[in-house]
C-alpha atoms as a PDB file:
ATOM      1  CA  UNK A   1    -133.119  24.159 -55.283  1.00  0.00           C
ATOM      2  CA  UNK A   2    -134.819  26.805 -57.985  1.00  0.00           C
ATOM      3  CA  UNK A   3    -134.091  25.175 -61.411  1.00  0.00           C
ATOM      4  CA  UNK A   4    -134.411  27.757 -64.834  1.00  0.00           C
ATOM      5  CA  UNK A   5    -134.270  26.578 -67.967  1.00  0.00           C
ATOM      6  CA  UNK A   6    -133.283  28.772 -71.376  1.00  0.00           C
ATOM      7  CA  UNK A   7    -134.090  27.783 -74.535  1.00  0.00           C
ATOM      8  CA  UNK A   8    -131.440  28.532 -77.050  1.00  0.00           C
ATOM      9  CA  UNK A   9    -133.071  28.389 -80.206  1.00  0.00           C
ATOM     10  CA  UNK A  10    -136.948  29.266 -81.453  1.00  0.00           C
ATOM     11  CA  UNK A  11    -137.594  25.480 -81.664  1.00  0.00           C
ATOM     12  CA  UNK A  12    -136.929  24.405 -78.079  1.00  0.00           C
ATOM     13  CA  UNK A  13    -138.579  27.843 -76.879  1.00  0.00           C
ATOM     14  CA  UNK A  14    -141.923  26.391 -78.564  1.00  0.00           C
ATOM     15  CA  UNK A  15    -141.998  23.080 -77.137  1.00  0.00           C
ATOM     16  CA  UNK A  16    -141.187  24.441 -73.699  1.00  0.00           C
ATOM     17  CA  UNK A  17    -144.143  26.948 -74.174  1.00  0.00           C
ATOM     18  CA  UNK A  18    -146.470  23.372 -75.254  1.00  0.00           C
ATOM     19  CA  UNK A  19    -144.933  21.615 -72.229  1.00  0.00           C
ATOM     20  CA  UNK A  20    -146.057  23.868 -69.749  1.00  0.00           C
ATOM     21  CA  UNK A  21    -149.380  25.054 -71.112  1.00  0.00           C
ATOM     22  CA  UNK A  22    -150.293  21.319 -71.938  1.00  0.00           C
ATOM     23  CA  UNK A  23    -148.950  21.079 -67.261  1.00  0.00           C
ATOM     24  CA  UNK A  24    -151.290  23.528 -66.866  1.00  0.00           C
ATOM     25  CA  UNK A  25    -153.921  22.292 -69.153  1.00  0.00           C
ATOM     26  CA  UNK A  26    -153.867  18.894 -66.854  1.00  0.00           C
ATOM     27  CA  UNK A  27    -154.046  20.709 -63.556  1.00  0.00           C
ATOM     28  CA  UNK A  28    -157.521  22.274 -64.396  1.00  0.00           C
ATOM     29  CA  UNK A  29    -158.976  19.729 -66.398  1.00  0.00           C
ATOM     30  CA  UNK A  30    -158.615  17.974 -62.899  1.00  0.00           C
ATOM     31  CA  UNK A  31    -160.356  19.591 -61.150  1.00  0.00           C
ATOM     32  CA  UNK A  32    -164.108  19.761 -60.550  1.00  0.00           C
ATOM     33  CA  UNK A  33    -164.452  23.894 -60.423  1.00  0.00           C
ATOM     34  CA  UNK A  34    -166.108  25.457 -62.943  1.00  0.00           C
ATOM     35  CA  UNK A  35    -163.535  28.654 -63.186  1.00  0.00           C
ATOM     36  CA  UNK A  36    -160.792  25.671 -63.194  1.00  0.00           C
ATOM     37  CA  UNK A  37    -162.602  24.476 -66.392  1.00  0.00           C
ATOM     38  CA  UNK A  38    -162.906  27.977 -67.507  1.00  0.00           C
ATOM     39  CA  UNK A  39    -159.120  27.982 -67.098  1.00  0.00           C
ATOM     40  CA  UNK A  40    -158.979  24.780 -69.097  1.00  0.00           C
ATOM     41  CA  UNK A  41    -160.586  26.087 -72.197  1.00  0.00           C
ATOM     42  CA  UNK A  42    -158.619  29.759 -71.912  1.00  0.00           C
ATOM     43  CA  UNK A  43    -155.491  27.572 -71.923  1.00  0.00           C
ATOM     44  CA  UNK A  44    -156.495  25.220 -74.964  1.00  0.00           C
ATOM     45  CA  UNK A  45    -157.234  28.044 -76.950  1.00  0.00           C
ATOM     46  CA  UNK A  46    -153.313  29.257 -75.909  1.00  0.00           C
ATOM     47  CA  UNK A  47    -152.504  25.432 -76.900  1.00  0.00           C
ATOM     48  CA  UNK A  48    -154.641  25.962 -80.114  1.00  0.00           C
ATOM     49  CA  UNK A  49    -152.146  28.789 -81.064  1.00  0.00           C
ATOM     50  CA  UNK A  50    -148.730  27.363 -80.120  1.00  0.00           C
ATOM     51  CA  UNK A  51    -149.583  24.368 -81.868  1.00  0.00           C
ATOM     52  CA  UNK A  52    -150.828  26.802 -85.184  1.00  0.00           C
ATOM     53  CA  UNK A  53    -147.538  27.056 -86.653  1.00  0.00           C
ATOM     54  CA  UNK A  54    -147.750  24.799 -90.052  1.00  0.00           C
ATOM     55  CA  UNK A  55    -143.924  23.470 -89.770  1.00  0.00           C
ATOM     56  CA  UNK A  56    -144.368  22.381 -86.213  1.00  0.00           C
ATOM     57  CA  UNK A  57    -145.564  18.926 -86.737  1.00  0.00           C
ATOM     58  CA  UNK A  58    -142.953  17.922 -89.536  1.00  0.00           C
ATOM     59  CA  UNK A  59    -140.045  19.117 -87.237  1.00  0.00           C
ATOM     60  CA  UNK A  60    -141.054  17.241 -84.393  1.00  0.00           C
ATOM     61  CA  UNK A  61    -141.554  14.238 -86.457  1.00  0.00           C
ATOM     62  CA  UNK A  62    -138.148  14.900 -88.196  1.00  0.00           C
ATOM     63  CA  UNK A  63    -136.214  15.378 -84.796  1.00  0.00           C
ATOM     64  CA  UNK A  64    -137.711  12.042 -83.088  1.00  0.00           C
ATOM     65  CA  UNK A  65    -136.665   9.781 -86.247  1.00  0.00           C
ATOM     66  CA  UNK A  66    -133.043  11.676 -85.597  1.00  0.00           C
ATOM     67  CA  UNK A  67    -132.984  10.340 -82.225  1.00  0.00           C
ATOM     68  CA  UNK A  68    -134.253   7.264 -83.212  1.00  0.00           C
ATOM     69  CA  UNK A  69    -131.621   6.196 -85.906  1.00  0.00           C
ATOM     70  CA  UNK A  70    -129.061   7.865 -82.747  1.00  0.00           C
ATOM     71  CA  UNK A  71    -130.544   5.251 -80.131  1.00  0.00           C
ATOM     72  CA  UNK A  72    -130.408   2.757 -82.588  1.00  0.00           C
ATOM     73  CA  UNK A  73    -126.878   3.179 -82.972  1.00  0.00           C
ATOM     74  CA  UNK A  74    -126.541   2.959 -79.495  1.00  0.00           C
ATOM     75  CA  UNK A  75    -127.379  -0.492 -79.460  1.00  0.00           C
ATOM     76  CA  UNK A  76    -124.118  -2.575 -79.122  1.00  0.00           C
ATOM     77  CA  UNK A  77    -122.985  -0.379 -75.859  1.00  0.00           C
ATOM     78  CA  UNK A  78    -123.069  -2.684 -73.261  1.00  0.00           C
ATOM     79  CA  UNK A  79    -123.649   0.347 -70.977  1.00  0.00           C
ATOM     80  CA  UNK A  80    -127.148   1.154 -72.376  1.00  0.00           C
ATOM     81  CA  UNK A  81    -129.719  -1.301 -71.241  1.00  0.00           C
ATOM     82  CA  UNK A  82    -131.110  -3.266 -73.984  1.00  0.00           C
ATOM     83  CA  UNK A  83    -135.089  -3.127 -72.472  1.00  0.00           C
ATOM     84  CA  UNK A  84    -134.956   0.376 -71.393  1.00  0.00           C
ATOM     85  CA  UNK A  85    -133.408   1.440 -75.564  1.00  0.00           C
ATOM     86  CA  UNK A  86    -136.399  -0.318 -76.731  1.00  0.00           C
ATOM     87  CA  UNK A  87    -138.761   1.136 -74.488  1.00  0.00           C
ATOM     88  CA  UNK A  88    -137.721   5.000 -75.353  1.00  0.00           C
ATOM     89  CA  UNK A  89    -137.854   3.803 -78.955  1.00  0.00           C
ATOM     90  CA  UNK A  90    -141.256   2.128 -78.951  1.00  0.00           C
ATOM     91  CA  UNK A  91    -142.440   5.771 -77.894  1.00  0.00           C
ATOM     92  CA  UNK A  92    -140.448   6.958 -80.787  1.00  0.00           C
ATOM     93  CA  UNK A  93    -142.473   4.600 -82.927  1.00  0.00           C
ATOM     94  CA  UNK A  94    -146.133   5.195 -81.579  1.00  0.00           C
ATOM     95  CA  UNK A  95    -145.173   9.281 -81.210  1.00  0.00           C
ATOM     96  CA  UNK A  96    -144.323   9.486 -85.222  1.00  0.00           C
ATOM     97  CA  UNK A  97    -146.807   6.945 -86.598  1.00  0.00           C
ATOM     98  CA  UNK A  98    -149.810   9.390 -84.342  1.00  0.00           C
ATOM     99  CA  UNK A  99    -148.357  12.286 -85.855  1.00  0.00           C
ATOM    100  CA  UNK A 100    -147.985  10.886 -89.333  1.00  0.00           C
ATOM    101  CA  UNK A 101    -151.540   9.633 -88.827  1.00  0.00           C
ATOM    102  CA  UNK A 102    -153.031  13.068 -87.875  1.00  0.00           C
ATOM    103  CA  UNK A 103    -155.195  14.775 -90.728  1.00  0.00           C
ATOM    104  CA  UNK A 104    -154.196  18.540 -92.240  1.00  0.00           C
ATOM    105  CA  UNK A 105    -153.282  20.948 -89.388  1.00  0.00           C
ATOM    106  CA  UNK A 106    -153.312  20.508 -85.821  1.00  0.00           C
ATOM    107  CA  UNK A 107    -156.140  21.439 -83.436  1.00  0.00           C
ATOM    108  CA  UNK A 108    -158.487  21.979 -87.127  1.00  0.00           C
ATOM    109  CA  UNK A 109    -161.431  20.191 -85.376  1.00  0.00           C
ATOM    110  CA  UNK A 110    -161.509  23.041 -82.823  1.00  0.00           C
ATOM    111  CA  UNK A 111    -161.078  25.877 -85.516  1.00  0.00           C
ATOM    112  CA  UNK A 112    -164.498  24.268 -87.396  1.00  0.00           C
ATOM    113  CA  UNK A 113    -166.054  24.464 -84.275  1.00  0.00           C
ATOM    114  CA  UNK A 114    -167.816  28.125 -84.131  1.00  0.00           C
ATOM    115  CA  UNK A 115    -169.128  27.748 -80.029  1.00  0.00           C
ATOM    116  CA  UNK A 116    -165.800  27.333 -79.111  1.00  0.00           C
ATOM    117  CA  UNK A 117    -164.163  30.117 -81.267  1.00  0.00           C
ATOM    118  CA  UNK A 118    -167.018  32.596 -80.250  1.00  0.00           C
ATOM    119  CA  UNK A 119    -165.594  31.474 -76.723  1.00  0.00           C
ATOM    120  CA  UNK A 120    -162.186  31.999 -77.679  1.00  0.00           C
ATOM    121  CA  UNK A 121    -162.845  35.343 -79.521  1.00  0.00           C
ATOM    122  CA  UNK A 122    -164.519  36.586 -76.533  1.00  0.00           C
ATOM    123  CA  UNK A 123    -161.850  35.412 -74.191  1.00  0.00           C
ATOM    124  CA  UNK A 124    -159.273  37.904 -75.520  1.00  0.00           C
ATOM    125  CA  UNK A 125    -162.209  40.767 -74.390  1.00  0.00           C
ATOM    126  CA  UNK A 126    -161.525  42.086 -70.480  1.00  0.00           C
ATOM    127  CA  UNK A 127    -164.203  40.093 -68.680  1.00  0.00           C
ATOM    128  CA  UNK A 128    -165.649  39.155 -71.924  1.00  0.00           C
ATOM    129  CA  UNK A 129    -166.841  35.921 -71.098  1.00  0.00           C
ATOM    130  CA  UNK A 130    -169.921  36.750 -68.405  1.00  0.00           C
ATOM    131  CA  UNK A 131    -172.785  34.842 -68.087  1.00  0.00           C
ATOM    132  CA  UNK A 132    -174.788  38.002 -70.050  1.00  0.00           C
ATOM    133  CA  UNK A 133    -172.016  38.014 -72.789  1.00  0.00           C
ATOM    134  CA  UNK A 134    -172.316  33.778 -73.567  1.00  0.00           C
ATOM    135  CA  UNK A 135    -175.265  31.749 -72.322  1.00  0.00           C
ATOM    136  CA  UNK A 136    -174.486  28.978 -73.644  1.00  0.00           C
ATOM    137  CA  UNK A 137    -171.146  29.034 -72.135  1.00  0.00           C
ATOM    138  CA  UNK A 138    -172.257  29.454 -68.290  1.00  0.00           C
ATOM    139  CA  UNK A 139    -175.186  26.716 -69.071  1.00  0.00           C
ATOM    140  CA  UNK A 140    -172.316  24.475 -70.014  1.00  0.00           C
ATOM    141  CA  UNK A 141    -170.591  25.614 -67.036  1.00  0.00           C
ATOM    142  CA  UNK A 142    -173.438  24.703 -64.871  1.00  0.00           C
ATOM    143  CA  UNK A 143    -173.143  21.021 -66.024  1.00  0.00           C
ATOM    144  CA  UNK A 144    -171.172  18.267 -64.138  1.00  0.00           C
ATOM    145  CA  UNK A 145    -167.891  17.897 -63.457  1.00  0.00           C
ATOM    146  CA  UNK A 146    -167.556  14.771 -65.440  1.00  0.00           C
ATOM    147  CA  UNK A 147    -169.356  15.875 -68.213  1.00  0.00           C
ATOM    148  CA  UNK A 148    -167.067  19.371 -68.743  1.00  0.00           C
ATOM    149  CA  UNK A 149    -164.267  17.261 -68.330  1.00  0.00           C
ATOM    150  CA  UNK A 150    -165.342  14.759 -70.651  1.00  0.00           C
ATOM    151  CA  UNK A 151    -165.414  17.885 -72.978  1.00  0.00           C
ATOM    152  CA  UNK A 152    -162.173  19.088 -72.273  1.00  0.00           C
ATOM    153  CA  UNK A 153    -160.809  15.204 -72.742  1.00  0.00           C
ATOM    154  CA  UNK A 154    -162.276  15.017 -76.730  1.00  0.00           C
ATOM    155  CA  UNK A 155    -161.373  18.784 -77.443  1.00  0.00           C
ATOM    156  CA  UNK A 156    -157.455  18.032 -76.617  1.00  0.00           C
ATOM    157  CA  UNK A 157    -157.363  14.898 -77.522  1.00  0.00           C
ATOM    158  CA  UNK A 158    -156.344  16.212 -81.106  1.00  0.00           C
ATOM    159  CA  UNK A 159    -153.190  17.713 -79.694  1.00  0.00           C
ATOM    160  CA  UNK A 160    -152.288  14.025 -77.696  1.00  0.00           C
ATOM    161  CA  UNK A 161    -149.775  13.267 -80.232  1.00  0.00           C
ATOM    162  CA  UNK A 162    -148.296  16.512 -80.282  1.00  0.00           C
ATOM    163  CA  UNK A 163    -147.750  16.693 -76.665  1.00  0.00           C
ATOM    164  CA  UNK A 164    -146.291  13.127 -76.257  1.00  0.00           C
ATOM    165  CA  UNK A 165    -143.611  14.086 -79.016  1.00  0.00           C
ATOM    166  CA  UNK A 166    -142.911  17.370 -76.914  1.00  0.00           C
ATOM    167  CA  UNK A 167    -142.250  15.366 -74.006  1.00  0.00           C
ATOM    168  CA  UNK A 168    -140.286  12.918 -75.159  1.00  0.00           C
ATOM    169  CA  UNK A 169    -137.968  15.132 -77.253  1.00  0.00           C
ATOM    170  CA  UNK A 170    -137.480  17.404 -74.186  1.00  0.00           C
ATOM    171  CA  UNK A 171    -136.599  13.831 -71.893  1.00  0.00           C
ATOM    172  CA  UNK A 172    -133.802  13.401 -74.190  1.00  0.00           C
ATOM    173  CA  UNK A 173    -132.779  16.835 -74.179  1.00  0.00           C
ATOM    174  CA  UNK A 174    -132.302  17.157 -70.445  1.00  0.00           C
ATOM    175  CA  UNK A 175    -130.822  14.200 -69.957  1.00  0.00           C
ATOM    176  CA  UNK A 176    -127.929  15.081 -72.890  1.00  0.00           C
ATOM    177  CA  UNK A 177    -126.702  17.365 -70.916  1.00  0.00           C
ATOM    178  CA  UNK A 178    -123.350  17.612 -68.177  1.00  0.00           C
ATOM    179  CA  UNK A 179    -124.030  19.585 -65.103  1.00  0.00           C
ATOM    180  CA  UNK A 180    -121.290  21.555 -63.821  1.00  0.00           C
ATOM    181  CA  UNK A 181    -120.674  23.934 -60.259  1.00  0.00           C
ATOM    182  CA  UNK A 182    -120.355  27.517 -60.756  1.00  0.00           C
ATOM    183  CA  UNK A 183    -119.750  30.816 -58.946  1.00  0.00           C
ATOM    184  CA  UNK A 184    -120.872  34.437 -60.217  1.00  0.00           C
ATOM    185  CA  UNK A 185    -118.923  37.036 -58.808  1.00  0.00           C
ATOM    186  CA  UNK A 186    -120.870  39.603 -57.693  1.00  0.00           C
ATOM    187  CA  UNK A 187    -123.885  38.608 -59.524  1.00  0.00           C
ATOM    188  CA  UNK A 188    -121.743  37.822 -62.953  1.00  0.00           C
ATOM    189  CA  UNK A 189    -120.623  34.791 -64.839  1.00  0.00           C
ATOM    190  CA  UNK A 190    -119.292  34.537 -68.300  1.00  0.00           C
ATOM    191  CA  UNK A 191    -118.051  31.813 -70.248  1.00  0.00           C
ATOM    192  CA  UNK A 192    -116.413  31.446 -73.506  1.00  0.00           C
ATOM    193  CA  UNK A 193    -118.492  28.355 -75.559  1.00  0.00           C
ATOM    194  CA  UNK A 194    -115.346  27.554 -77.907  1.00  0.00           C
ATOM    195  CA  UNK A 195    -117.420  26.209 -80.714  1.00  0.00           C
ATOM    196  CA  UNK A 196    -119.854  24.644 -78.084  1.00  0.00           C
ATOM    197  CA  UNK A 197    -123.190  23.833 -79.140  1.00  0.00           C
ATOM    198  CA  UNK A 198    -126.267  24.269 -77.458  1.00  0.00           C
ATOM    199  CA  UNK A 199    -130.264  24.101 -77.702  1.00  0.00           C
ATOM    200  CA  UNK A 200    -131.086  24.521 -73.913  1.00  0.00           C
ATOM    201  CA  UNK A 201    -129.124  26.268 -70.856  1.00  0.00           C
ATOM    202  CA  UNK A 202    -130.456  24.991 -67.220  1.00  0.00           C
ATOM    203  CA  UNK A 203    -129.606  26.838 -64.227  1.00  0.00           C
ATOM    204  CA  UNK A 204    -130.035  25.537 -60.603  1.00  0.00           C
ATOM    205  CA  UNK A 205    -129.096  27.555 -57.460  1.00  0.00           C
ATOM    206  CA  UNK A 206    -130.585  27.452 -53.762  1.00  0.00           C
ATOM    207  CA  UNK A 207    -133.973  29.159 -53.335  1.00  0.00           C
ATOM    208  CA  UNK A 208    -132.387  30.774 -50.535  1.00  0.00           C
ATOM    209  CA  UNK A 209    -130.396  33.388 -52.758  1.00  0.00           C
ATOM    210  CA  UNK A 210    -133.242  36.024 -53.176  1.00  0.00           C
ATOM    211  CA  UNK A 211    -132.288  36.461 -56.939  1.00  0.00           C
ATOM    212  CA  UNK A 212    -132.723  35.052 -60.573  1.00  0.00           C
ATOM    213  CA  UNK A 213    -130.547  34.177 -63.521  1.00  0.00           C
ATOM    214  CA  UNK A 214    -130.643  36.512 -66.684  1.00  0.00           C
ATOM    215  CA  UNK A 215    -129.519  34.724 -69.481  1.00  0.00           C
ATOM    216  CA  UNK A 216    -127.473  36.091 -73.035  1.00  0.00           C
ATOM    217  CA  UNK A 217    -125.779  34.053 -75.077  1.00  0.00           C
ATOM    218  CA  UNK A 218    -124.503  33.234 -78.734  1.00  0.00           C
ATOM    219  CA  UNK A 219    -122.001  31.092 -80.186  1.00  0.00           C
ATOM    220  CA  UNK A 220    -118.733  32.919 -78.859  1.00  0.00           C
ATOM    221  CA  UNK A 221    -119.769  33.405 -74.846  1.00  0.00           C
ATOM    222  CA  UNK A 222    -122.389  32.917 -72.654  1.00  0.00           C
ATOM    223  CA  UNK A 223    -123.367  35.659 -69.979  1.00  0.00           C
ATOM    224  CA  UNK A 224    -125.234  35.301 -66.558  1.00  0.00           C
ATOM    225  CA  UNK A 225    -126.262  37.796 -64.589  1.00  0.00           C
ATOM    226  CA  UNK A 226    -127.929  37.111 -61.627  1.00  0.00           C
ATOM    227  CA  UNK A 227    -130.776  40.176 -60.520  1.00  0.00           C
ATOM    228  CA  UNK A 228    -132.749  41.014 -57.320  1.00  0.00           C
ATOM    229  CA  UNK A 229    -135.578  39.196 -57.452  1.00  0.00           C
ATOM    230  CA  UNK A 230    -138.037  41.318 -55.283  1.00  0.00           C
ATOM    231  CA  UNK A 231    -138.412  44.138 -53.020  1.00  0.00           C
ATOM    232  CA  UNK A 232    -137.201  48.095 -54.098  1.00  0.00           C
ATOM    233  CA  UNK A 233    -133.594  46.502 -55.913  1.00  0.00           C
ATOM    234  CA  UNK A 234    -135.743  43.680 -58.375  1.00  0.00           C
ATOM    235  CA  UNK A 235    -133.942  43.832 -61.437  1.00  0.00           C
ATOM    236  CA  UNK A 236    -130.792  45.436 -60.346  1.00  0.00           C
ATOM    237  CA  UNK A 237    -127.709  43.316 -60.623  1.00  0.00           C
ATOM    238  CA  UNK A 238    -127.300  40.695 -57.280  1.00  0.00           C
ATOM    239  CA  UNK A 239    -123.685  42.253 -55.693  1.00  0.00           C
ATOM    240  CA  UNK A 240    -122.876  38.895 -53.678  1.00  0.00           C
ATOM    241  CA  UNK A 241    -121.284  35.918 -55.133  1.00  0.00           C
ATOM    242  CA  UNK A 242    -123.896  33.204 -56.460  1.00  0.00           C
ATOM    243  CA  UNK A 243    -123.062  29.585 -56.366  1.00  0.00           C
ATOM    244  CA  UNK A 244    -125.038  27.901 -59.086  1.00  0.00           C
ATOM    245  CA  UNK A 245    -125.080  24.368 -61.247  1.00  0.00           C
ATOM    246  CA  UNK A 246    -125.383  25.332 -65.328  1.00  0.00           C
ATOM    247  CA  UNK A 247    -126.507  22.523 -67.508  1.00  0.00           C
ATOM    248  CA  UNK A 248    -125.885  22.729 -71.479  1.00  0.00           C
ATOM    249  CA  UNK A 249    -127.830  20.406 -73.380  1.00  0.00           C
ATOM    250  CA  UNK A 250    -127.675  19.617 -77.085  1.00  0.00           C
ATOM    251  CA  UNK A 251    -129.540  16.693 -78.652  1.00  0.00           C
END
């Protein structure tokens, strides 16, 4: 199974975009490579500007103590287990109290550090970052593995907080929602949301059906439409009926 997920509102979009650049930011930092490092720092620097806008950390902050004072209410169901509710809210705790905790705006260490933003500046230039182009950069990536990573380790660790918040909000997100089976006709679905209320849409079909799910929707109806995925026809509606699961979640 192929699973897609649509963010619904500008919010959600952002901490998906954090969520997989901080997966990919993991990955290389993992590695012992010197172009995986390389791929490391490129993909801070993308962290570095996700993370810029001012509002972001007082959002996130505001959204986990929502869910908080939710779980908490969700105390005296005997159907929620008592250890795993305190768990998700110690999380809650630590998450907010870090981000509380962190000085002026996010990633500012990095910005006051001028190797790394000639790096970054550079970066942005078509094969801008040769050996000719920054010394000091390839004699830092002709050091160890464990030293680059070590590196790499300290220059995120300012964004920790931000990515534990992301991944905890987007837990509770996914698990809101109710999957439900589908079928679009010839490539189509619609559905009419009757006042329904959503932050994320997630799609799953087999990764046999050679297309992918193009996603419209707004508070009256939702629209599907499934497209070739490769060869001459990519991007032209998919004419066979598509079986599919679609997921709404709302926190």
């Amino acid at each position: 199974m192929i699973r897609y997920e649509f963010p619904l509102n500008e919010r959600v979009r952002t901490l998906l975009r954090l969520e997989d650049l901080h997966s990919k930011l993991d990955f290389f930092s993992g590695a012992d490579e010197p172009r995986a490092h390389h791929a490391a720092v490129v993909t801070l620097f993308e962290i570095l500007e996700v993370s810029g806008r001012a509002d972001l950390k007082s959002e996130l902050m505001q959204e986990l103590e929502r869910q908080r004072l939710h779980l908490e209410s969700l105390r005296s169901n005997p159907a929620i287990s008592p250890d795993a509710l305190d768990e998700v809210l110690g999380e809650i705790d630590r998450t907010n109290t870090n981000l509380f905790a962190a000085p002026g705006k996010t990633g500012q260490e990095l910005r006051e550090n001028e190797w790394l933003m000639g790096i970054r500046q550079r970066s942005g230039i078509p094969g801008g970052v040769c050996e000719f182009d920054l010394p000091s950069y390839h004699y830092w990536l002709s050091q160890s593995a464990d030293l680059r990573r070590a590196d790499i380790q300290r220059w995120s660790a300012p964004f920790t907080s931000l990515k534990e918040g992301t991944r905890i909000v987007l837990r509770l997100l996914r698990e809101s929602g109710k999957t439900t089976a589908a079928i679009a006709e010839k490539g189509m679905y619609q559905q009419m949301m009757g006042g329904k209320v959503a932050q994320m849409l997630r799609v799953r079909l087999e990764e046999s059906y050679p297309c992918v799910p193009e996603v419209s929707a707004n508070k009256y109806a939702l629209n599907i439409r499934f497209t070739h995925a490769q060869g001459a026809e990519r991007g032209r509606t998919f004419e066979d009926d598509v079986l599919f699961d679609v997921t709404f979640c709302n926190l």
